[in-house]
PDB file of N, CA and C in Angstrom:
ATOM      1  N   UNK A   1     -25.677  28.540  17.894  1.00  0.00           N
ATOM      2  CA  UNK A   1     -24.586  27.712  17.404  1.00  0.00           C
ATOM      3  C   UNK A   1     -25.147  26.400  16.861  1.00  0.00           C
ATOM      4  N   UNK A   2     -24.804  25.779  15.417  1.00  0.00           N
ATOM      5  CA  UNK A   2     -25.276  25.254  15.018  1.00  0.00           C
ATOM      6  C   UNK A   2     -24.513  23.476  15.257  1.00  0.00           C
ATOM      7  N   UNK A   3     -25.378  22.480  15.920  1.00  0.00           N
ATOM      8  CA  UNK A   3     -25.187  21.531  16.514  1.00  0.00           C
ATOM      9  C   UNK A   3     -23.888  20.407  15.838  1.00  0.00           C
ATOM     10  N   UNK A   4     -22.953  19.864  16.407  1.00  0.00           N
ATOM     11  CA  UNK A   4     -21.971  19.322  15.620  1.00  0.00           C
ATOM     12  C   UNK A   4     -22.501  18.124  14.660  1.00  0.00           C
ATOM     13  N   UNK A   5     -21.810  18.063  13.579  1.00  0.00           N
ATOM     14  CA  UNK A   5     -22.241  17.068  12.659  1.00  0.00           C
ATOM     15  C   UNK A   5     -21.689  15.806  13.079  1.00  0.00           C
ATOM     16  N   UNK A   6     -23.062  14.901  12.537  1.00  0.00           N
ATOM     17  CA  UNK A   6     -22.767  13.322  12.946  1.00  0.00           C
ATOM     18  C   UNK A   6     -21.947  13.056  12.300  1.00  0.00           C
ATOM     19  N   UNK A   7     -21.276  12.124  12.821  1.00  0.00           N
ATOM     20  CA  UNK A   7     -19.871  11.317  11.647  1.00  0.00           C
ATOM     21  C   UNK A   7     -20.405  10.016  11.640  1.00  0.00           C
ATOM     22  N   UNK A   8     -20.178   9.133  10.216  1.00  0.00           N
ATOM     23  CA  UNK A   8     -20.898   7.894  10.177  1.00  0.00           C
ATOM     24  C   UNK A   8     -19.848   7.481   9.729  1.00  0.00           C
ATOM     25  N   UNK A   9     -19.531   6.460   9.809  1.00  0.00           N
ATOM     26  CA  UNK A   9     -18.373   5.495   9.515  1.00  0.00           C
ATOM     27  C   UNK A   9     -18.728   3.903   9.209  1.00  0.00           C
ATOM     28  N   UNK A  10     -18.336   3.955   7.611  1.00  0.00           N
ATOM     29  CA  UNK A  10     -19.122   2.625   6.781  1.00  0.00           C
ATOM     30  C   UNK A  10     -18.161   1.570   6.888  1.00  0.00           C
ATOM     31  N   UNK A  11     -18.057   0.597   7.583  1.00  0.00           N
ATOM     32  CA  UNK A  11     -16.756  -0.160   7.424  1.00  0.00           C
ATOM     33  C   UNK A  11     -17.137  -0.915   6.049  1.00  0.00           C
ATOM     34  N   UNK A  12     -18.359  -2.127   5.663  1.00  0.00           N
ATOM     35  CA  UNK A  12     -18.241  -2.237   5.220  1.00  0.00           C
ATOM     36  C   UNK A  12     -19.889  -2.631   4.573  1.00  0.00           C
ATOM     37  N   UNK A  13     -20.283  -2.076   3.474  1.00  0.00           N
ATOM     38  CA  UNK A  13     -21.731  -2.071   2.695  1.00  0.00           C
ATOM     39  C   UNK A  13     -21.761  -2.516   1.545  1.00  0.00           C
ATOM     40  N   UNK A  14     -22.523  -3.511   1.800  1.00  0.00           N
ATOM     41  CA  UNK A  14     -22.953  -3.990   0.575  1.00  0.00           C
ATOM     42  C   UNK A  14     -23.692  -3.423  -0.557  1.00  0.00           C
ATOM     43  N   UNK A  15     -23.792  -3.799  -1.738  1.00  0.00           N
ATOM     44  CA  UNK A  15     -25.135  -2.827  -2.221  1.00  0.00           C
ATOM     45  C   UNK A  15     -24.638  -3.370  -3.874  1.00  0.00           C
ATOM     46  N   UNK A  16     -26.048  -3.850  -4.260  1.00  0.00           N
ATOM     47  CA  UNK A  16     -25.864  -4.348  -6.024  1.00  0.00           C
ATOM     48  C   UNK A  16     -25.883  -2.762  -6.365  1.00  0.00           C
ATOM     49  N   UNK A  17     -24.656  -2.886  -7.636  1.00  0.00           N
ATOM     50  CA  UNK A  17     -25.478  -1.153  -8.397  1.00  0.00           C
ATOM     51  C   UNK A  17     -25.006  -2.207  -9.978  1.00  0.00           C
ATOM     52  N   UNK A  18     -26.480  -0.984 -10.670  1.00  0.00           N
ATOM     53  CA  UNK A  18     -26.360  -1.631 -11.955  1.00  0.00           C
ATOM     54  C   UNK A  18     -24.859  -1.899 -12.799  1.00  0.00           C
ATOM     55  N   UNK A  19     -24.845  -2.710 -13.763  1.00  0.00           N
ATOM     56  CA  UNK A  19     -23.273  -2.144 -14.402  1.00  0.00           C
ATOM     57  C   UNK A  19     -23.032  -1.013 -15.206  1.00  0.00           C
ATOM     58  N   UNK A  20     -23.937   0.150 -15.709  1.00  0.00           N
ATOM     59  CA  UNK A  20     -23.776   1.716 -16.145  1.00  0.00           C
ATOM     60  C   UNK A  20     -23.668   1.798 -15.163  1.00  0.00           C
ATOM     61  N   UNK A  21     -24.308   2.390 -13.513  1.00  0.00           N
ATOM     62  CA  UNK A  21     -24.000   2.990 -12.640  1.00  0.00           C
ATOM     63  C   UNK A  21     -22.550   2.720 -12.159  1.00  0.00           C
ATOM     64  N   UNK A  22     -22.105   1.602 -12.378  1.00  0.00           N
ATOM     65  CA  UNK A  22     -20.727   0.802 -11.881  1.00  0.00           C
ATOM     66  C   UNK A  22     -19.673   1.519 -13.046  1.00  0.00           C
ATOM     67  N   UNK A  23     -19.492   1.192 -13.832  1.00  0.00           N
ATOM     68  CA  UNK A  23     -18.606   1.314 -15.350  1.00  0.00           C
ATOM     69  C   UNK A  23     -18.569   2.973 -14.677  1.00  0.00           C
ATOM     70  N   UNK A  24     -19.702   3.933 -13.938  1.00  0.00           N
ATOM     71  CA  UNK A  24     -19.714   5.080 -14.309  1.00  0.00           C
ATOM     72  C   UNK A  24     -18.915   5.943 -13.497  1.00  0.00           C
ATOM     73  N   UNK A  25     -18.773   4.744 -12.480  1.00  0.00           N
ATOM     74  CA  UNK A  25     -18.451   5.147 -10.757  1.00  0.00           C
ATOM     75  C   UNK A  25     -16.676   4.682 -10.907  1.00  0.00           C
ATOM     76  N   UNK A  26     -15.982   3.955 -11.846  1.00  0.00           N
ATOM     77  CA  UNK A  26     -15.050   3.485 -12.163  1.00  0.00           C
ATOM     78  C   UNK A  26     -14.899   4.661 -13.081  1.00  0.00           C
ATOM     79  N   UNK A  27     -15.250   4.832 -13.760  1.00  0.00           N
ATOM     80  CA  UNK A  27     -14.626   6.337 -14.369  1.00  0.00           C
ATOM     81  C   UNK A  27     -14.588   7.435 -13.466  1.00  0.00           C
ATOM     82  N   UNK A  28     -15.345   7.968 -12.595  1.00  0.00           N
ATOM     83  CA  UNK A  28     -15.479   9.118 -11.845  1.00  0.00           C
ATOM     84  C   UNK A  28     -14.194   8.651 -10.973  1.00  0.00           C
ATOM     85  N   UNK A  29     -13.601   7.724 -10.540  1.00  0.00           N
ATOM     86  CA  UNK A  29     -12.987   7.491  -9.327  1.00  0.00           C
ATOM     87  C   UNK A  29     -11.501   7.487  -9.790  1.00  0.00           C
ATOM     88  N   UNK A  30     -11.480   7.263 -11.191  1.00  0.00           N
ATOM     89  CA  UNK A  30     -10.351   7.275 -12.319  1.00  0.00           C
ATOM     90  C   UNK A  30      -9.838   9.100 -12.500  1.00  0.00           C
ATOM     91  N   UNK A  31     -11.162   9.978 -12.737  1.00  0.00           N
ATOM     92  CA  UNK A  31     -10.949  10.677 -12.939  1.00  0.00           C
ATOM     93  C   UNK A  31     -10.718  11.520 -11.656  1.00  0.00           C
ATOM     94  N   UNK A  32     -11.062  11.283 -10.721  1.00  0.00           N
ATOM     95  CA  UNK A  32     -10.846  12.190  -9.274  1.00  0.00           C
ATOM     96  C   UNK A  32      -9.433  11.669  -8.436  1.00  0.00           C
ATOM     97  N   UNK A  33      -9.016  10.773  -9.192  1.00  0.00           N
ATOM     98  CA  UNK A  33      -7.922  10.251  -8.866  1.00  0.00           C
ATOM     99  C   UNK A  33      -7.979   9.450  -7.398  1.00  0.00           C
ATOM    100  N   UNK A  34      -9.251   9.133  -7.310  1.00  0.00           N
ATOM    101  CA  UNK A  34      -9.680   8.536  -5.635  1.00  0.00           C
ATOM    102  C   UNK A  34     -10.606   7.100  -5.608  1.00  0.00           C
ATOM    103  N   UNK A  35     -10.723   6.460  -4.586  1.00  0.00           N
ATOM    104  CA  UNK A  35     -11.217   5.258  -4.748  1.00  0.00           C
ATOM    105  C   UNK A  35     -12.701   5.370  -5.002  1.00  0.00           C
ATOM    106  N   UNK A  36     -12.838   3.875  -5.406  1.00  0.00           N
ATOM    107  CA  UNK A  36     -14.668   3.842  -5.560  1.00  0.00           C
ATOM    108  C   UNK A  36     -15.408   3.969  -3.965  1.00  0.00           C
ATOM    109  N   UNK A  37     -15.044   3.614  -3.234  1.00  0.00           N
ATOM    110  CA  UNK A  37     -15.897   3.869  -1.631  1.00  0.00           C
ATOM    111  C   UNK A  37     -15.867   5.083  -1.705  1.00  0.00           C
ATOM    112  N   UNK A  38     -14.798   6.250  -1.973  1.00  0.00           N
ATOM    113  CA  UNK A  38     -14.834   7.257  -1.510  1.00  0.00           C
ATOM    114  C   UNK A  38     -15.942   8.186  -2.575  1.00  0.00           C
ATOM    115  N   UNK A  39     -16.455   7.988  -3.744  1.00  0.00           N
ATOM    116  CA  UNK A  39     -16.800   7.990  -4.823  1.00  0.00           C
ATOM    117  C   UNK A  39     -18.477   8.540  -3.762  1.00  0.00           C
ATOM    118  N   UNK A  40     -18.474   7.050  -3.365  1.00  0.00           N
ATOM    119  CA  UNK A  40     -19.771   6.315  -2.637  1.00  0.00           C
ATOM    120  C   UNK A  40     -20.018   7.114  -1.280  1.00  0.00           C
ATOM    121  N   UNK A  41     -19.374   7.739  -0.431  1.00  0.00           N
ATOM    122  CA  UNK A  41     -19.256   8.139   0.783  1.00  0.00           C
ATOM    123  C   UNK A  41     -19.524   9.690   0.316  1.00  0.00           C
ATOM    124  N   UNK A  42     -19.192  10.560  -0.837  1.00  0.00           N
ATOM    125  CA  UNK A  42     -19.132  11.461  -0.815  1.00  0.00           C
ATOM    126  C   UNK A  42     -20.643  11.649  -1.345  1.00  0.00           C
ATOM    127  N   UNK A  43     -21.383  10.866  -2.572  1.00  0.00           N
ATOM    128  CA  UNK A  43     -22.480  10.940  -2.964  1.00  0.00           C
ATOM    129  C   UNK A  43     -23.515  10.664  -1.653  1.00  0.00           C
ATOM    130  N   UNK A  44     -23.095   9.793  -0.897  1.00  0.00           N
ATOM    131  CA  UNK A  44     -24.119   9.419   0.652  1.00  0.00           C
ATOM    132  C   UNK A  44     -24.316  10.576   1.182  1.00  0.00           C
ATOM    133  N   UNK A  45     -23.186  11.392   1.585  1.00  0.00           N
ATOM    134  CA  UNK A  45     -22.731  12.811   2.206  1.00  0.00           C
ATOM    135  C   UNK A  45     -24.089  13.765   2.020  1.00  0.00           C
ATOM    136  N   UNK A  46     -23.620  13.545   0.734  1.00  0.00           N
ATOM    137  CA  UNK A  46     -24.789  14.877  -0.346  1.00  0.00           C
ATOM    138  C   UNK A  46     -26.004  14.490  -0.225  1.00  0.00           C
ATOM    139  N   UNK A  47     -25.850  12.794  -0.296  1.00  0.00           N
ATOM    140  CA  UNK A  47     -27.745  12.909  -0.180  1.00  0.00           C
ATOM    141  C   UNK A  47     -28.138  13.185   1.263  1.00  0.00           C
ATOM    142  N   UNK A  48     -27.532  12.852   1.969  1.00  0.00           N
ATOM    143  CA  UNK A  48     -28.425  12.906   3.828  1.00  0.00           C
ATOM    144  C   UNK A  48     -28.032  14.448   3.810  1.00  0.00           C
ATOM    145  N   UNK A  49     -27.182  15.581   3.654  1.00  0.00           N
ATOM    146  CA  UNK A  49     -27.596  16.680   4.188  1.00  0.00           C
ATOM    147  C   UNK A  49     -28.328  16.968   3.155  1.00  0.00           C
ATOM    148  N   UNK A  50     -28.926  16.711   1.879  1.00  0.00           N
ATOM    149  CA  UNK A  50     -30.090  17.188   1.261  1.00  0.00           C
ATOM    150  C   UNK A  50     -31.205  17.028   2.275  1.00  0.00           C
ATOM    151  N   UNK A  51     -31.167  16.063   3.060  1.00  0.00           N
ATOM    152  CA  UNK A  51     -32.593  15.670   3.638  1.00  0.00           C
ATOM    153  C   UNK A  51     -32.802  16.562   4.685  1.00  0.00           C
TER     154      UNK A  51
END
């Protein structure tokens, strides 16, 4: 049985992103109809179980 997944919970992170990466993350969040954190939480997601 494969061990339960950690839950991480970001209250609140800072982080410069360029303004293309920004402008790009404001469209994606436009188009998913969802906020920019969540934008951010889901790309975090993807990278740590890549690892």
């Amino acid at each position: 049985m494969a061990p339960p997944k950690k839950r991480i919970k970001l209250k609140r992170l800072d982080i410069q992103l360029e303004p293309s990466l920004l402008a790009w993350l404001r469209l994606e969040a436009k188009r998913r109809d969802v906020s920019m954190s969540e934008i951010i939480r889901c790309l975090l997601r993807k990278e740590l179980e890549s690892k």
